[in-house]
Protein backbone atom coordinates (compact mmCIF):
# COMPACT_ATOMS: atom_id res chain seq x y z
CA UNK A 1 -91.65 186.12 -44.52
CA UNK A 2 -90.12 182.88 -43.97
CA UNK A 3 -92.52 180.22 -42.87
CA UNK A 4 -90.49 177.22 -41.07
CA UNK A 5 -87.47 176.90 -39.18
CA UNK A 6 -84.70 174.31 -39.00
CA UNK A 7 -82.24 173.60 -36.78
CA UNK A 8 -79.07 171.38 -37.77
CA UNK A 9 -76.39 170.24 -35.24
CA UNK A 10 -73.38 169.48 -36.04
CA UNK A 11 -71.36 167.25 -33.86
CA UNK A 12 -67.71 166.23 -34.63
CA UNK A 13 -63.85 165.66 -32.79
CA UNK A 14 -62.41 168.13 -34.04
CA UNK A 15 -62.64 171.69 -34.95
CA UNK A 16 -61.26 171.35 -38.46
CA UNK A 17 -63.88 168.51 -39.30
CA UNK A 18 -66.74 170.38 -38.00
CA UNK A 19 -65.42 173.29 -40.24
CA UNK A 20 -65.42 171.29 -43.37
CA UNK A 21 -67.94 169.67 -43.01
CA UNK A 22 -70.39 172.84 -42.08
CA UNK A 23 -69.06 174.45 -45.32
CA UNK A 24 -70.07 171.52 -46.98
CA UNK A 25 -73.47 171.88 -45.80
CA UNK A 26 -73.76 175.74 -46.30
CA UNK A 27 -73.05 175.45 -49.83
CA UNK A 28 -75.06 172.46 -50.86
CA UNK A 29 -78.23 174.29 -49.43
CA UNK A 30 -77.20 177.43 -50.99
CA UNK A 31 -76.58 175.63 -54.06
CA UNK A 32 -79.84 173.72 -54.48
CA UNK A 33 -82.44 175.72 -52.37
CA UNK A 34 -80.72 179.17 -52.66
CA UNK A 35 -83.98 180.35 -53.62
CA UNK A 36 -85.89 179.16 -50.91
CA UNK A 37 -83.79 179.03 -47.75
CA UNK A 38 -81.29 181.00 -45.79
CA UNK A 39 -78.87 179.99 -43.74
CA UNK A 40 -77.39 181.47 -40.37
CA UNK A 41 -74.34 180.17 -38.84
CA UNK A 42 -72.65 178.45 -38.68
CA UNK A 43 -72.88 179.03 -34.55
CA UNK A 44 -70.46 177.14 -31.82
CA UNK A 45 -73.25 175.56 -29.47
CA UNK A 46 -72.85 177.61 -25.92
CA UNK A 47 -70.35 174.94 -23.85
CA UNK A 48 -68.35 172.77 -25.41
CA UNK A 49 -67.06 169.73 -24.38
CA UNK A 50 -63.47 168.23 -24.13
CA UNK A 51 -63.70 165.56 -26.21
CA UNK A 52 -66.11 167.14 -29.08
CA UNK A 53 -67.06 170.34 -30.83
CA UNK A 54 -70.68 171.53 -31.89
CA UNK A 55 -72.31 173.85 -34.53
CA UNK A 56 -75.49 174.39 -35.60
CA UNK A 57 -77.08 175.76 -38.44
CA UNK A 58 -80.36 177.48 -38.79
CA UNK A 59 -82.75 177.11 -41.98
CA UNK A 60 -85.10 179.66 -42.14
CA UNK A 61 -87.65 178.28 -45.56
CA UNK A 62 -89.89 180.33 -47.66
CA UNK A 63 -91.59 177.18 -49.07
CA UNK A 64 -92.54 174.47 -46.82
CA UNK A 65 -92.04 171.67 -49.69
CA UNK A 66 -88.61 172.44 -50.24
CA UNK A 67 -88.31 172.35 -46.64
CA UNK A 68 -89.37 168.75 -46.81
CA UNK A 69 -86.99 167.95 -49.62
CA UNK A 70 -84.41 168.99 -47.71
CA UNK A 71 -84.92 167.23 -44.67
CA UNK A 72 -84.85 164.06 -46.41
CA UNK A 73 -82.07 164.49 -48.21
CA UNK A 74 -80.17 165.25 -44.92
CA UNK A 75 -81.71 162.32 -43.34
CA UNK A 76 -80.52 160.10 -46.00
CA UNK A 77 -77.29 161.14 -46.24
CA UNK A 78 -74.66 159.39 -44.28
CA UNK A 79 -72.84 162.14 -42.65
CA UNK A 80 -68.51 161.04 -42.64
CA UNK A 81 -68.13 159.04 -39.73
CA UNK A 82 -66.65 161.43 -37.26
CA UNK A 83 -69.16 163.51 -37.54
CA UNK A 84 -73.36 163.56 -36.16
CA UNK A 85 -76.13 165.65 -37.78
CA UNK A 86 -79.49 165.54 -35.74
CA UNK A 87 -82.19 168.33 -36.87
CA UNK A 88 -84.24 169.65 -34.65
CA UNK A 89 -87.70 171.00 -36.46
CA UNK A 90 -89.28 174.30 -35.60
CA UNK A 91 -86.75 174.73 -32.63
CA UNK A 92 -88.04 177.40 -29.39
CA UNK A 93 -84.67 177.15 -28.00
CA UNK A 94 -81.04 178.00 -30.05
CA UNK A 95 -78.84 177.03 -27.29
């Protein structure tokens, strides 16, 4: 039933960042587009790296405009500075 997919990742230093700020990010979409999205994750990306940690979120949407009021937002919302959100639209691959 869901008609668009979103991919979020996460990129930060440390673990405990990343955690928070994921969190953050799973309950402000629950929050405001409960009704309209689900959210899976969050999912530690397949390697990691020594010197940072990644998670990503997928956003599976029922409505396609509240899919595009959601991107902006995240796109105009400074993330902290330690951490990096890219999304990744309509992603084939989740690794």
């Amino acid at each position: 039933p869901y008609t668009q997919v979103v991919k979020i990742l996460l990129t930060a230093k440390t673990k405990k960042d990343l955690s928070t700020f994921s969190k953050t990010v799973i309950t402000a979409i629950n929050t405001a587009y409960g009704a309209y999205m689900q959210v899976e994750g969050p999912v530690p990306c397949g390697r990691q790296a020594k010197d940072f940690y990644q998670q990503y979120l997928l956003i599976k949407s029922l409505d396609d405009n509240m899919l595009k009021s959601f991107i902006k937002t995240v796109a105009e919302t400074k993330p902290p500075k330690q951490l990096t959100v890219k999304i990744i639209a309509n992603p084939y691959s989740f690794i």
